[in-house]
N, C-alpha and C. Protein backbone atom coordinates (compact mmCIF):
# COMPACT_ATOMS: atom_id res chain seq x y z
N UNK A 1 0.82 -1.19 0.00
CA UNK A 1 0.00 0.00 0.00
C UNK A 1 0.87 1.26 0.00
N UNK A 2 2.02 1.46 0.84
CA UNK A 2 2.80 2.18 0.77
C UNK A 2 3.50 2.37 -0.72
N UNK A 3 3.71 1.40 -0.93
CA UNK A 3 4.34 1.65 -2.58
C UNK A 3 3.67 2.27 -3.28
N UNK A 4 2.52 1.88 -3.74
CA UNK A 4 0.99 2.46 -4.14
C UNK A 4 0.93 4.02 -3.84
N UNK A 5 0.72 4.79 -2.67
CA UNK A 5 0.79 5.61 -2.89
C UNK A 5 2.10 6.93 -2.75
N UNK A 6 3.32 5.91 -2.59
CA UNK A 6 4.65 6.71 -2.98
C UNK A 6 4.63 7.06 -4.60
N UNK A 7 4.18 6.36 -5.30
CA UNK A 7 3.44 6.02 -6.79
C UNK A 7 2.73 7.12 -7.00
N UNK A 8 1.34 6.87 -6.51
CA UNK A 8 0.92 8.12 -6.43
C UNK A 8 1.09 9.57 -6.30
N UNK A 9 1.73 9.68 -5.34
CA UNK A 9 2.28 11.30 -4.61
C UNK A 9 3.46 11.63 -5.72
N UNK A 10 4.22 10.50 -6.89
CA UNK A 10 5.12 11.43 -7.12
C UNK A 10 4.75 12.26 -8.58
N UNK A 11 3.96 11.19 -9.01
CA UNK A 11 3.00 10.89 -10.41
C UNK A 11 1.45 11.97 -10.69
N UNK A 12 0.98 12.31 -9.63
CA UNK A 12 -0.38 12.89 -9.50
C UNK A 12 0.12 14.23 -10.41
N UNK A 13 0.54 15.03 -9.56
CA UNK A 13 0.80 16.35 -9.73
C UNK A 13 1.27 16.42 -11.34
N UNK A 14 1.66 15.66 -12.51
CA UNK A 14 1.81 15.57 -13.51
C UNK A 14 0.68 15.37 -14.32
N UNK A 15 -0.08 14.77 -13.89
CA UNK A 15 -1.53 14.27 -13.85
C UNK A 15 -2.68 15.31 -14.28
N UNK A 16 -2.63 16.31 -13.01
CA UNK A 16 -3.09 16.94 -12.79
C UNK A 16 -3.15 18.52 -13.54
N UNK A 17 -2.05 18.86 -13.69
CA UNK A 17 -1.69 20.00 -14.49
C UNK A 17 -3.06 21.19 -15.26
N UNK A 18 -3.77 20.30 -15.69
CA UNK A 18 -5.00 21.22 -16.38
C UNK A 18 -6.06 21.80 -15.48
N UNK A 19 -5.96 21.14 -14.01
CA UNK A 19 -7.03 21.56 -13.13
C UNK A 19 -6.41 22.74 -12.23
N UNK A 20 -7.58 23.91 -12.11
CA UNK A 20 -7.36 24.86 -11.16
C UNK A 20 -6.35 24.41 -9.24
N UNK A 21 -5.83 25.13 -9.42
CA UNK A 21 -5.24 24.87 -8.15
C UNK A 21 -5.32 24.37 -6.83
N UNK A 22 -6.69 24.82 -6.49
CA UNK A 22 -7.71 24.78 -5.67
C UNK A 22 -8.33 23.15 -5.87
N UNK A 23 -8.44 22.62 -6.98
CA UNK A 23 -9.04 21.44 -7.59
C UNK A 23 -7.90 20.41 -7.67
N UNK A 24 -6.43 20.80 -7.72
CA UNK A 24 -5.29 20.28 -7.89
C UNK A 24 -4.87 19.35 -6.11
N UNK A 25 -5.48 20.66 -5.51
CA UNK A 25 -5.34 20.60 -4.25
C UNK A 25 -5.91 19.50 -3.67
N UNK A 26 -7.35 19.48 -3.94
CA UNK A 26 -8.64 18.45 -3.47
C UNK A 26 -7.92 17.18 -4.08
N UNK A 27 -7.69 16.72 -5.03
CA UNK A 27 -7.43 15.16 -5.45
C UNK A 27 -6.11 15.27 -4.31
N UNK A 28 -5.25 16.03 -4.50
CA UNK A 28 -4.17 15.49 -3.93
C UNK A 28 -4.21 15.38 -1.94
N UNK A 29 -5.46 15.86 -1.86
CA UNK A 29 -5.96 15.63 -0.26
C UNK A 29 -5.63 13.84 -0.17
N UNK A 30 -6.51 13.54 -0.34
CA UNK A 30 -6.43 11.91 0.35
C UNK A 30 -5.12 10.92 0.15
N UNK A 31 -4.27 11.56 -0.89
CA UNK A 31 -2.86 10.79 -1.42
C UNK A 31 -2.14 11.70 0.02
N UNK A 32 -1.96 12.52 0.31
CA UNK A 32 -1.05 13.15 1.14
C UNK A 32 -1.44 12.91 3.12
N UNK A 33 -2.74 12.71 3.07
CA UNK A 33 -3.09 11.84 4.36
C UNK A 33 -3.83 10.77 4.23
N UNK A 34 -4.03 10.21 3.42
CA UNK A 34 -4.65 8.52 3.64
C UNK A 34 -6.15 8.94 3.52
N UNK A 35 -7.05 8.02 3.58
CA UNK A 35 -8.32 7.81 3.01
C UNK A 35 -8.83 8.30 4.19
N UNK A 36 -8.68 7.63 5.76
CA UNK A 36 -9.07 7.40 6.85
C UNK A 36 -9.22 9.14 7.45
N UNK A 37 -8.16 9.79 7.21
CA UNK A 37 -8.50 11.69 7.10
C UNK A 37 -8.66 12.43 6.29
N UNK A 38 -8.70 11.66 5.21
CA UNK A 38 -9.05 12.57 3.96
C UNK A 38 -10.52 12.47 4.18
N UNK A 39 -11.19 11.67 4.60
CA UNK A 39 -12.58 11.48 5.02
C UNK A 39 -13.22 12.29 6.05
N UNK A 40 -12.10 13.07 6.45
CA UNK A 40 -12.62 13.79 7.93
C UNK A 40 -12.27 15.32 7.69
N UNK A 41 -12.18 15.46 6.16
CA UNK A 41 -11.99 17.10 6.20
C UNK A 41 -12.47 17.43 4.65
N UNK A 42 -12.48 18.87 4.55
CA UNK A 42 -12.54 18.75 2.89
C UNK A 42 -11.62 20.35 2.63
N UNK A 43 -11.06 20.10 1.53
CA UNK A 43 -10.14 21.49 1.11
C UNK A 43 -11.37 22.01 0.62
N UNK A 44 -11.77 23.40 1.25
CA UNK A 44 -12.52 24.51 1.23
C UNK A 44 -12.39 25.65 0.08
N UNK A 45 -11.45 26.45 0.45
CA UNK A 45 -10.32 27.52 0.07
C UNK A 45 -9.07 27.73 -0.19
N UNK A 46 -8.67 28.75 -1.19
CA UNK A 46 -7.03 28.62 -1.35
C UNK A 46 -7.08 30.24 -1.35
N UNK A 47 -6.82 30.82 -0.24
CA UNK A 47 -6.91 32.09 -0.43
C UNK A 47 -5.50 32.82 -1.45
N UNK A 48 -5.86 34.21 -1.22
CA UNK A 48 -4.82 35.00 -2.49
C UNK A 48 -3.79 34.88 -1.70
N UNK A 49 -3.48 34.91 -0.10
CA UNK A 49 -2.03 34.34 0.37
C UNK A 49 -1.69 33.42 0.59
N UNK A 50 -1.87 32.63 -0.53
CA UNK A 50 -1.85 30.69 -0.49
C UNK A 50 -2.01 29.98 0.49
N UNK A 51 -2.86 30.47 1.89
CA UNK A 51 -3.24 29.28 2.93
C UNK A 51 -4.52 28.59 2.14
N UNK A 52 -4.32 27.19 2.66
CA UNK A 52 -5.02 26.54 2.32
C UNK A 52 -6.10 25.91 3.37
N UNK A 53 -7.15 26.78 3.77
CA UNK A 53 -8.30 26.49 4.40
C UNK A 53 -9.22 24.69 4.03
N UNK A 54 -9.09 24.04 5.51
CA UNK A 54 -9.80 22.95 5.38
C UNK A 54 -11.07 22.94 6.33
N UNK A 55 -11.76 21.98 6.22
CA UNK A 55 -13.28 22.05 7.17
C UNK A 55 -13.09 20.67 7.38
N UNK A 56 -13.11 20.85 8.93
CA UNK A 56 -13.02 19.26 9.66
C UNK A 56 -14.45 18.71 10.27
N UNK A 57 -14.43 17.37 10.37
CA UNK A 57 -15.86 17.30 10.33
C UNK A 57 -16.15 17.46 11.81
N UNK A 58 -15.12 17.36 12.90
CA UNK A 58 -15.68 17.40 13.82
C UNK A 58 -14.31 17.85 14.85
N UNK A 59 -14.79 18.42 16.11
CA UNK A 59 -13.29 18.99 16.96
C UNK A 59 -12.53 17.53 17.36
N UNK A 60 -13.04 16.40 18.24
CA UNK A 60 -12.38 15.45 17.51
C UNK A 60 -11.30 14.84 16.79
N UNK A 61 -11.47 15.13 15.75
CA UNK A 61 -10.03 15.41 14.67
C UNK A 61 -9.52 16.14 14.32
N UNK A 62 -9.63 17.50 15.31
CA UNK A 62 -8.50 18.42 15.07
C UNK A 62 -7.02 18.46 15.54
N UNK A 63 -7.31 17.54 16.61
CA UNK A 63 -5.74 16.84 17.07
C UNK A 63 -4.48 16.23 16.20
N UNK A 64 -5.11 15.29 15.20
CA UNK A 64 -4.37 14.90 14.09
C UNK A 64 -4.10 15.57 13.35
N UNK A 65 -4.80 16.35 12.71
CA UNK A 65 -4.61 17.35 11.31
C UNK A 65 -3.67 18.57 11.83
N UNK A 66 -3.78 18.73 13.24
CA UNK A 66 -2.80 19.85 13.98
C UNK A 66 -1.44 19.38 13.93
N UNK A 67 -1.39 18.06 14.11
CA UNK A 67 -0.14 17.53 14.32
C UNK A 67 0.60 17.52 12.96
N UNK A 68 -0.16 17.00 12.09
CA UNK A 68 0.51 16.85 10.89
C UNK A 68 0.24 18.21 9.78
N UNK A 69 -0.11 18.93 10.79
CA UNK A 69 -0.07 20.20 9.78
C UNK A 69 1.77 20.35 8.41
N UNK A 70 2.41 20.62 9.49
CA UNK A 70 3.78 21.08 8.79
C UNK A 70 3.62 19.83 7.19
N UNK A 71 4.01 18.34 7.87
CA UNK A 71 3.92 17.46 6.76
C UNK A 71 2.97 17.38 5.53
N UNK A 72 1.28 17.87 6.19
CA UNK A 72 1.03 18.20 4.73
C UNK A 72 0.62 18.90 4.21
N UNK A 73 1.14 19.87 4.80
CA UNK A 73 1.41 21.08 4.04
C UNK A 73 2.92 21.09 2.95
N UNK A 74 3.63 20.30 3.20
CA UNK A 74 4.86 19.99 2.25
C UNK A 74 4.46 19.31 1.33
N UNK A 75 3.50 18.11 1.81
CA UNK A 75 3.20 16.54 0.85
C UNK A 75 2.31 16.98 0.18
N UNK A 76 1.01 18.01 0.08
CA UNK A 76 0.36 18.44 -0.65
C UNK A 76 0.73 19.74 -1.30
N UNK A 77 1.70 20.67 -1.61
CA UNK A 77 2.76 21.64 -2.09
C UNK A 77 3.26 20.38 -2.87
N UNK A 78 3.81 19.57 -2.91
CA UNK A 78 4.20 18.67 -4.18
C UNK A 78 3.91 17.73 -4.63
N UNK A 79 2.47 17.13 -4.06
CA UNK A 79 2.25 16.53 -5.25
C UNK A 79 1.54 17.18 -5.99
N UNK A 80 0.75 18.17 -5.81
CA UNK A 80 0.10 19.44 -6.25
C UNK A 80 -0.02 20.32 -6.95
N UNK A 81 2.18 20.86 -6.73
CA UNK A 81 2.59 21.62 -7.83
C UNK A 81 1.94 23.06 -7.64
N UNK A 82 1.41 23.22 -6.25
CA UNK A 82 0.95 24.66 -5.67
C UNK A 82 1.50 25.21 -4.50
N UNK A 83 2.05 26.32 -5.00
CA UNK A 83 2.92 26.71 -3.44
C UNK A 83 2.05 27.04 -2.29
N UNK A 84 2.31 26.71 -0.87
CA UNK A 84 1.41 27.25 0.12
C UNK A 84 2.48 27.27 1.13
N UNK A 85 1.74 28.75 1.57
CA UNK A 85 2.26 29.17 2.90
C UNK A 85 1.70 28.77 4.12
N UNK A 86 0.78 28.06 4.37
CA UNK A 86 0.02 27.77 5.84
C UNK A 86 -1.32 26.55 5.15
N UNK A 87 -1.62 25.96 6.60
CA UNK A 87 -2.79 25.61 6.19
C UNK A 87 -3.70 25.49 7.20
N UNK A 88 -5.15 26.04 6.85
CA UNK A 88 -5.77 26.53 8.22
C UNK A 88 -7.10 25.46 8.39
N UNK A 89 -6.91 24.71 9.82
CA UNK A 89 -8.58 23.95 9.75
C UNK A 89 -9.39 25.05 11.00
N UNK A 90 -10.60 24.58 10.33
CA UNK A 90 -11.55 24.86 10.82
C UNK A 90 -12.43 23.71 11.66
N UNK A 91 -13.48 24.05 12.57
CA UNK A 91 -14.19 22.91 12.64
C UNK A 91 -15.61 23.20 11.97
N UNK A 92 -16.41 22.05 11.37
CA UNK A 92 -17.30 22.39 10.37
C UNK A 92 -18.42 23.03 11.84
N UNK A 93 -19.38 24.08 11.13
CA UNK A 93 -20.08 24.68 11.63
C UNK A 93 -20.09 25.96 12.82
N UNK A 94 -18.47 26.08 12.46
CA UNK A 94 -18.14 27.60 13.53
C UNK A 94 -18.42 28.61 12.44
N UNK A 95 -18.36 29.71 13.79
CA UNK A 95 -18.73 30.96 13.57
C UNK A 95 -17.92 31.74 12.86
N UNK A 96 -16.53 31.42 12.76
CA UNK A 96 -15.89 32.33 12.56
C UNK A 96 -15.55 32.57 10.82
N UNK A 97 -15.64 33.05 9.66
CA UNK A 97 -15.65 33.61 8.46
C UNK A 97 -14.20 33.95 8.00
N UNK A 98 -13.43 33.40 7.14
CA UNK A 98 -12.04 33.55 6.84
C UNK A 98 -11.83 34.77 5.45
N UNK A 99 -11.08 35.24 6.01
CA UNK A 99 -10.46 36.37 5.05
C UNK A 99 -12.13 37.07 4.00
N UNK A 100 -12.89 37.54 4.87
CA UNK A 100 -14.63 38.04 4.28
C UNK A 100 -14.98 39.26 5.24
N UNK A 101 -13.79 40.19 5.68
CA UNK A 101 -14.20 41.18 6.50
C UNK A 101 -15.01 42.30 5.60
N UNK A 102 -16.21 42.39 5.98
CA UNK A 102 -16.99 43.67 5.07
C UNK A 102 -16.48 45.13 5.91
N UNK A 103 -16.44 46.04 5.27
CA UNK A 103 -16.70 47.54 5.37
C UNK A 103 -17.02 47.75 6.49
N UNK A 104 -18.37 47.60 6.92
CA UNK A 104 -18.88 47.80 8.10
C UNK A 104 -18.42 47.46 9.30
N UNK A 105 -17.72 45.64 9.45
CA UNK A 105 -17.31 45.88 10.58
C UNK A 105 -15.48 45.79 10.48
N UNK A 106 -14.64 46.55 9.51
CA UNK A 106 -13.69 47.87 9.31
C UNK A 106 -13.62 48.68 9.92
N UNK A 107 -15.27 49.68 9.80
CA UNK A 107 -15.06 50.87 10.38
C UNK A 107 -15.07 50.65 11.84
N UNK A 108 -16.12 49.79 12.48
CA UNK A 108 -16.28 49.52 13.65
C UNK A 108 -15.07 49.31 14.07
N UNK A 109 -14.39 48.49 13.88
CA UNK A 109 -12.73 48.54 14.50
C UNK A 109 -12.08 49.80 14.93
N UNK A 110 -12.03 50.24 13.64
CA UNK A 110 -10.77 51.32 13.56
C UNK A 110 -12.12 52.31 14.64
N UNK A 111 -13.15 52.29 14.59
CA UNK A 111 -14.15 53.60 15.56
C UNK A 111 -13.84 53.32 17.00
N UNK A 112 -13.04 52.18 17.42
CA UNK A 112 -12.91 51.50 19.07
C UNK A 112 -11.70 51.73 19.54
């Protein structure tokens, strides 16, 4: 199995070439952590400062994906063929809204 997807990871990203980045990204999710967490998140976003926003299905498994942040964030940067600077999880159904600050609450800031 290991061979299989050393196979994979080196081969994809050649593969892949015609699909948007963002889409480059998603196939190469489950080759870079296995089926078993590729099942427990989904690539979301690729913002304009190349973090790559994921949605986890539950807090749960934010322990793992924390841990192995650094690794795949490298292992998916090549098989990928997309540079990224960070990669950010979320847990599915929070509050909080990534890189979508409106106007309004701008001014409110800077008014405090």
């Amino acid at each position: 199995m290991q061979n299989m997807r050393d196979f994979l990871r080196s081969n994809l990203g050649r593969s892949l070439r015609d699909m948007s980045e963002l889409d480059r990204l998603s196939a190469a999710w489950p080759v870079a952590c296995g089926s078993t967490l590729a099942s427990r998140a989904e690539v979301t976003e690729l913002t304009p400062e190349r973090v790559l926003n994921l949605t986890v299905a539950s807090q749960e498994w934010m322990p793992p994906f924390l841990q192995m942040r650094t690794a795949l964030q490298n292992d998916l940067a090549r098989i990928a063929s997309v540079r990224l600077t960070g990669i950010h999880f979320e847990v599915k159904g929070s509050k909080k809204i990534w890189n979508k600050q409106t106007p309004a609450s701008t001014s409110k800031k800077s008014a405090t």
